[in-house]
N, C-alpha and C. Protein backbone atom coordinates (compact mmCIF):
# COMPACT_ATOMS: atom_id res chain seq x y z
N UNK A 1 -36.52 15.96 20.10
CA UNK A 1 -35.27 16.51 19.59
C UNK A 1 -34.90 15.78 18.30
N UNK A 2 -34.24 16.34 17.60
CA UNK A 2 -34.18 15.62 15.99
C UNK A 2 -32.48 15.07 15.77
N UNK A 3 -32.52 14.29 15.32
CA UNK A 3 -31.14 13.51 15.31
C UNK A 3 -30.18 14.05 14.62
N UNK A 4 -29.16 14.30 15.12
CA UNK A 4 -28.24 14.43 14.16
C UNK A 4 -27.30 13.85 12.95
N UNK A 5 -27.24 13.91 12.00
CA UNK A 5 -26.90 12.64 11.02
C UNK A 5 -25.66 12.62 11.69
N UNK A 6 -25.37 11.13 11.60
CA UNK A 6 -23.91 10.49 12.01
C UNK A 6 -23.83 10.32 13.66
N UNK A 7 -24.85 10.63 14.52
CA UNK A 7 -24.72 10.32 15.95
C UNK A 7 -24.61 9.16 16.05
N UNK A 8 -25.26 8.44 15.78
CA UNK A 8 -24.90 6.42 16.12
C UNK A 8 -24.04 6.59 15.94
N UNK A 9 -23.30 6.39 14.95
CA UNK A 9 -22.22 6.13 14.51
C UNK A 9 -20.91 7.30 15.57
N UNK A 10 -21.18 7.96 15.63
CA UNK A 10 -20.16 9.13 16.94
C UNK A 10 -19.99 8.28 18.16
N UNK A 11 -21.69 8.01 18.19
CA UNK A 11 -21.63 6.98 19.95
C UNK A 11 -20.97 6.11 20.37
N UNK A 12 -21.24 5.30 18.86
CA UNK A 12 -20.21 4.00 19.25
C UNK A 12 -18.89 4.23 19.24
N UNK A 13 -18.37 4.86 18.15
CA UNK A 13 -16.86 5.01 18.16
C UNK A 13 -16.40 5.65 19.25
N UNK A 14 -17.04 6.54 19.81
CA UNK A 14 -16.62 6.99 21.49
C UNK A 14 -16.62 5.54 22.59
N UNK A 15 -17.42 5.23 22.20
CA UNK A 15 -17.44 4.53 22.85
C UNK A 15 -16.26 3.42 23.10
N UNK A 16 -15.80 3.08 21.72
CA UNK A 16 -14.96 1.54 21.68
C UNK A 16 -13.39 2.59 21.64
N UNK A 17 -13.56 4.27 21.58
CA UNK A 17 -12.05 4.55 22.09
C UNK A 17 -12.09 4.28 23.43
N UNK A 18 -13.13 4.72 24.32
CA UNK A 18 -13.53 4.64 25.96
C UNK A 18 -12.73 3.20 25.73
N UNK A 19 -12.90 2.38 25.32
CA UNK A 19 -12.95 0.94 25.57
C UNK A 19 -11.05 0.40 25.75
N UNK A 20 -10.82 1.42 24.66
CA UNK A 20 -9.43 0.91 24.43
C UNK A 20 -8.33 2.03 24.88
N UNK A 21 -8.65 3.16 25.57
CA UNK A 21 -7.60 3.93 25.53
C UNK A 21 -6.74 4.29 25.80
N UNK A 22 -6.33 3.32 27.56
CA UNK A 22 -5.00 2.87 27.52
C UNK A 22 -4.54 2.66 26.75
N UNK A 23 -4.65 1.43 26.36
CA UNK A 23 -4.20 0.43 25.59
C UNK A 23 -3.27 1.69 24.39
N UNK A 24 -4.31 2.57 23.94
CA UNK A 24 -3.99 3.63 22.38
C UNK A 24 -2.75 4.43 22.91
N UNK A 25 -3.51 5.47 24.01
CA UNK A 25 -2.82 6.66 24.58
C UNK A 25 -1.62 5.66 25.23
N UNK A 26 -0.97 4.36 25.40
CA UNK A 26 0.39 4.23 25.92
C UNK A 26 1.16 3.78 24.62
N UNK A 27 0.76 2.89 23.30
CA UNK A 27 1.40 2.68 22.45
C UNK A 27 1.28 3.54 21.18
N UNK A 28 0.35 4.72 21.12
CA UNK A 28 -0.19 5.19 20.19
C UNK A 28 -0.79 6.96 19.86
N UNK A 29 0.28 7.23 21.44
CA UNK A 29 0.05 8.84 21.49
C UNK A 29 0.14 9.60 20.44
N UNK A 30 -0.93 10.81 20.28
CA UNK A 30 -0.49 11.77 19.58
C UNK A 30 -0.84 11.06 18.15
N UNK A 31 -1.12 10.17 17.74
CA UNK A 31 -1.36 9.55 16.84
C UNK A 31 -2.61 9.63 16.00
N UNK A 32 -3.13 9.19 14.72
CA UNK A 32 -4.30 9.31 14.49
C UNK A 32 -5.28 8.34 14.39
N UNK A 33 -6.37 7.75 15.19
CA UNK A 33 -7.18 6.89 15.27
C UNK A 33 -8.33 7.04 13.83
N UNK A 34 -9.02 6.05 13.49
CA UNK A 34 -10.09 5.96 12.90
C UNK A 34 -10.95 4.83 12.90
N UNK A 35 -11.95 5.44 13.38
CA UNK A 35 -13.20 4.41 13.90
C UNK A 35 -14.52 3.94 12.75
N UNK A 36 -14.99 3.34 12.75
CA UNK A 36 -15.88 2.61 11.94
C UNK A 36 -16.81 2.02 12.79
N UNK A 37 -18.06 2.15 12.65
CA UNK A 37 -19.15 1.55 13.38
C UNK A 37 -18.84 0.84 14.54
N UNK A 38 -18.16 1.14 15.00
CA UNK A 38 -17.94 0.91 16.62
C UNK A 38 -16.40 -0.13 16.82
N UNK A 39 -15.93 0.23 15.98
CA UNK A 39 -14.60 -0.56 15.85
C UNK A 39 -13.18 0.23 15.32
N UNK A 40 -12.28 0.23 15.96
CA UNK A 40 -10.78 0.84 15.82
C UNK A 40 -10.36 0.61 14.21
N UNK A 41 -10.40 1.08 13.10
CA UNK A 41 -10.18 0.17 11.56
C UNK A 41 -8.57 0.74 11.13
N UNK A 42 -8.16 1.51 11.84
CA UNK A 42 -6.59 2.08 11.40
C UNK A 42 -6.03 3.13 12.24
N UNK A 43 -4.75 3.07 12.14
CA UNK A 43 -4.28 4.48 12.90
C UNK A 43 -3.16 5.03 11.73
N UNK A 44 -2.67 6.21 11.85
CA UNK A 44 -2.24 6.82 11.23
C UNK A 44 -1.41 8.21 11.76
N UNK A 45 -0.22 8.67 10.84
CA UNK A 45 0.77 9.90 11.32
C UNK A 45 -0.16 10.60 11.54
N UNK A 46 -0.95 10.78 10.10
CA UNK A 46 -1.25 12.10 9.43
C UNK A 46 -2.39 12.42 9.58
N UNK A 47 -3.17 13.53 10.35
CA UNK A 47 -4.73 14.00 10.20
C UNK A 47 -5.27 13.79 8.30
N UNK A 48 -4.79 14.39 7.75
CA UNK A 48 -4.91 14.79 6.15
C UNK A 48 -5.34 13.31 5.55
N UNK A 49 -3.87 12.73 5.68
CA UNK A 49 -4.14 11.27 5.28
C UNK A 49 -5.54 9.81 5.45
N UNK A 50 -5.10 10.33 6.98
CA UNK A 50 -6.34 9.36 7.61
C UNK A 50 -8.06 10.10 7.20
N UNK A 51 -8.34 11.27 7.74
CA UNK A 51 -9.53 11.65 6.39
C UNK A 51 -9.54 11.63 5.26
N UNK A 52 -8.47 11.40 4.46
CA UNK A 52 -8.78 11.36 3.29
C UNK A 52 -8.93 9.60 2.76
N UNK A 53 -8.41 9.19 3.87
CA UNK A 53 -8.80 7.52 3.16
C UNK A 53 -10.17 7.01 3.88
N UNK A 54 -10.19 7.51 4.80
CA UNK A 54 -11.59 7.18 5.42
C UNK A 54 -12.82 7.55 4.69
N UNK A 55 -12.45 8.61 4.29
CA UNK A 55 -13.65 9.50 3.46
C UNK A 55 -14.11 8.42 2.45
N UNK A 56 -13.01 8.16 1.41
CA UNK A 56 -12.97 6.63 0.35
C UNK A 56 -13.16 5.77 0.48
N UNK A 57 -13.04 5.25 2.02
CA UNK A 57 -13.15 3.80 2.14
C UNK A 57 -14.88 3.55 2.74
N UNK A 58 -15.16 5.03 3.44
CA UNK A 58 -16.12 4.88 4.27
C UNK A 58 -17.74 5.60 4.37
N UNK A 59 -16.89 6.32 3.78
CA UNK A 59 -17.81 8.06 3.72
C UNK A 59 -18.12 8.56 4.13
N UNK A 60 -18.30 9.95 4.33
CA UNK A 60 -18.34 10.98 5.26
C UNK A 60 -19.34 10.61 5.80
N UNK A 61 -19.00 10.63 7.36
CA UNK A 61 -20.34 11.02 8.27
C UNK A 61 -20.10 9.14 8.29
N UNK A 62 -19.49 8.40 8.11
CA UNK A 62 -19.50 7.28 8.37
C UNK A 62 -18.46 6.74 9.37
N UNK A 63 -17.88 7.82 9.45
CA UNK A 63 -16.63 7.54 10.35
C UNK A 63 -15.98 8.42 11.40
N UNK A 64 -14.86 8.21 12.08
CA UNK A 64 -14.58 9.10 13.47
C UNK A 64 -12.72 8.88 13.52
N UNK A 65 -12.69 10.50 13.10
CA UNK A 65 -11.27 10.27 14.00
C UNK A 65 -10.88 10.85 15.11
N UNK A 66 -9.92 10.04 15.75
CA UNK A 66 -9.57 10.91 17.34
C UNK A 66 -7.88 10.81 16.97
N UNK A 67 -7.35 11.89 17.44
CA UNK A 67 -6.37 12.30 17.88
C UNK A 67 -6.14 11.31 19.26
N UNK A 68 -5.40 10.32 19.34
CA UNK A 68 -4.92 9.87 20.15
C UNK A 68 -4.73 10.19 21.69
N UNK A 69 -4.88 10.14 22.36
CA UNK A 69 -4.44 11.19 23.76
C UNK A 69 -5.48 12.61 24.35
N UNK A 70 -6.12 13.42 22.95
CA UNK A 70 -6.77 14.34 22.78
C UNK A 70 -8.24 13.90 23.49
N UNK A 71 -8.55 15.60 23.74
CA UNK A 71 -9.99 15.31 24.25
C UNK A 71 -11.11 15.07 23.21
N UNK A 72 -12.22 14.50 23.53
CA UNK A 72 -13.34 14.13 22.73
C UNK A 72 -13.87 15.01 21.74
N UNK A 73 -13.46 16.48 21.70
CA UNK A 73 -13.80 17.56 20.25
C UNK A 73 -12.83 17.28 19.17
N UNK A 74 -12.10 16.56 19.56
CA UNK A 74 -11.15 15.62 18.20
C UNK A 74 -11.61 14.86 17.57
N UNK A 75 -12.80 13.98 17.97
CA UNK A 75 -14.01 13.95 17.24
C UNK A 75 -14.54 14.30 16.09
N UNK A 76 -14.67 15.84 16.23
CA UNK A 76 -15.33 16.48 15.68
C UNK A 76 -16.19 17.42 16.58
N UNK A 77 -17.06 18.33 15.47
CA UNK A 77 -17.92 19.37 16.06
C UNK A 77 -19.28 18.43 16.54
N UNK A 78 -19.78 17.42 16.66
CA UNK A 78 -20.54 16.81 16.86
C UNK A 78 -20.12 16.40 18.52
N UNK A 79 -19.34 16.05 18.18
CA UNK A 79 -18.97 15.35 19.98
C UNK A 79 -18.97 16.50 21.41
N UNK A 80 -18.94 18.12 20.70
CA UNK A 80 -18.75 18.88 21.47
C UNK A 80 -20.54 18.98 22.15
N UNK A 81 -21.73 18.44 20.89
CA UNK A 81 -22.65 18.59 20.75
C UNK A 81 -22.99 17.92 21.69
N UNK A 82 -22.67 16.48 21.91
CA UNK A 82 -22.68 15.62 22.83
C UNK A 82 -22.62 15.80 23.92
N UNK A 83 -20.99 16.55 24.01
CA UNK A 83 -20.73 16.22 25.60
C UNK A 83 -22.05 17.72 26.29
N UNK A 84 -22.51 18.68 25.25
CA UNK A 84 -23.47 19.77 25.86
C UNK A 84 -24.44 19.02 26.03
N UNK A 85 -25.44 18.17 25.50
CA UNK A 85 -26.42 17.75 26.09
C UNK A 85 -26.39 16.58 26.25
N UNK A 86 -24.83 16.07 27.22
CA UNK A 86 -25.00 14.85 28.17
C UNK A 86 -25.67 13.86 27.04
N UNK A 87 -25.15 12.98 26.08
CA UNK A 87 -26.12 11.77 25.92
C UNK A 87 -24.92 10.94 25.37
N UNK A 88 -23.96 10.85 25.85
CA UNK A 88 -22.61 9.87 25.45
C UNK A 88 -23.68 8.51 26.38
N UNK A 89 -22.90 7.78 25.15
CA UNK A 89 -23.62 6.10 25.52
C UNK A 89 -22.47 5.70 26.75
């Protein structure tokens, strides 16, 4: 099967929301997360905002946002990819 660009990088950040999401979803609902190689790097009001600084700081396909509280296609279209053929780390 052939990789999809930006999966590492999807895995982990699923992963380290898995890690923290109490913690998010009780102080940080509804909110906007952004992940970086397997680490929480900001949250934010605004969908718009938070891609657009991530994009600058990070570059596309380098990064992950989640909607706070939201299910894992907040992600992105990649994570839906995921959860179809089962390979979340």
């Amino acid at each position: 099967m052939t990789e999809v660009p930006g999966m590492d990088e999807l895995k982990k950040n699923i992963k380290a929301y898995d890690a923290i999401k109490e913690e998010l979803e009780r102080d940080h609902f509804g909110r906007i997360a952004v992940f970086h190689d397997g680490n929480l790097v900001s949250i934010y009001n605004d969908r718009d905002d938070a891609y657009d600084i991530a994009c600058e700081k990070y570059g596309l396909g380098n990064f992950s946002l989640r909607q706070i509280g939201e299910s894992p296609g907040s992600f992105g279209g990649v994570a839906m990819y995921l959860d179809f053929v089962s390979i979340r780390a």
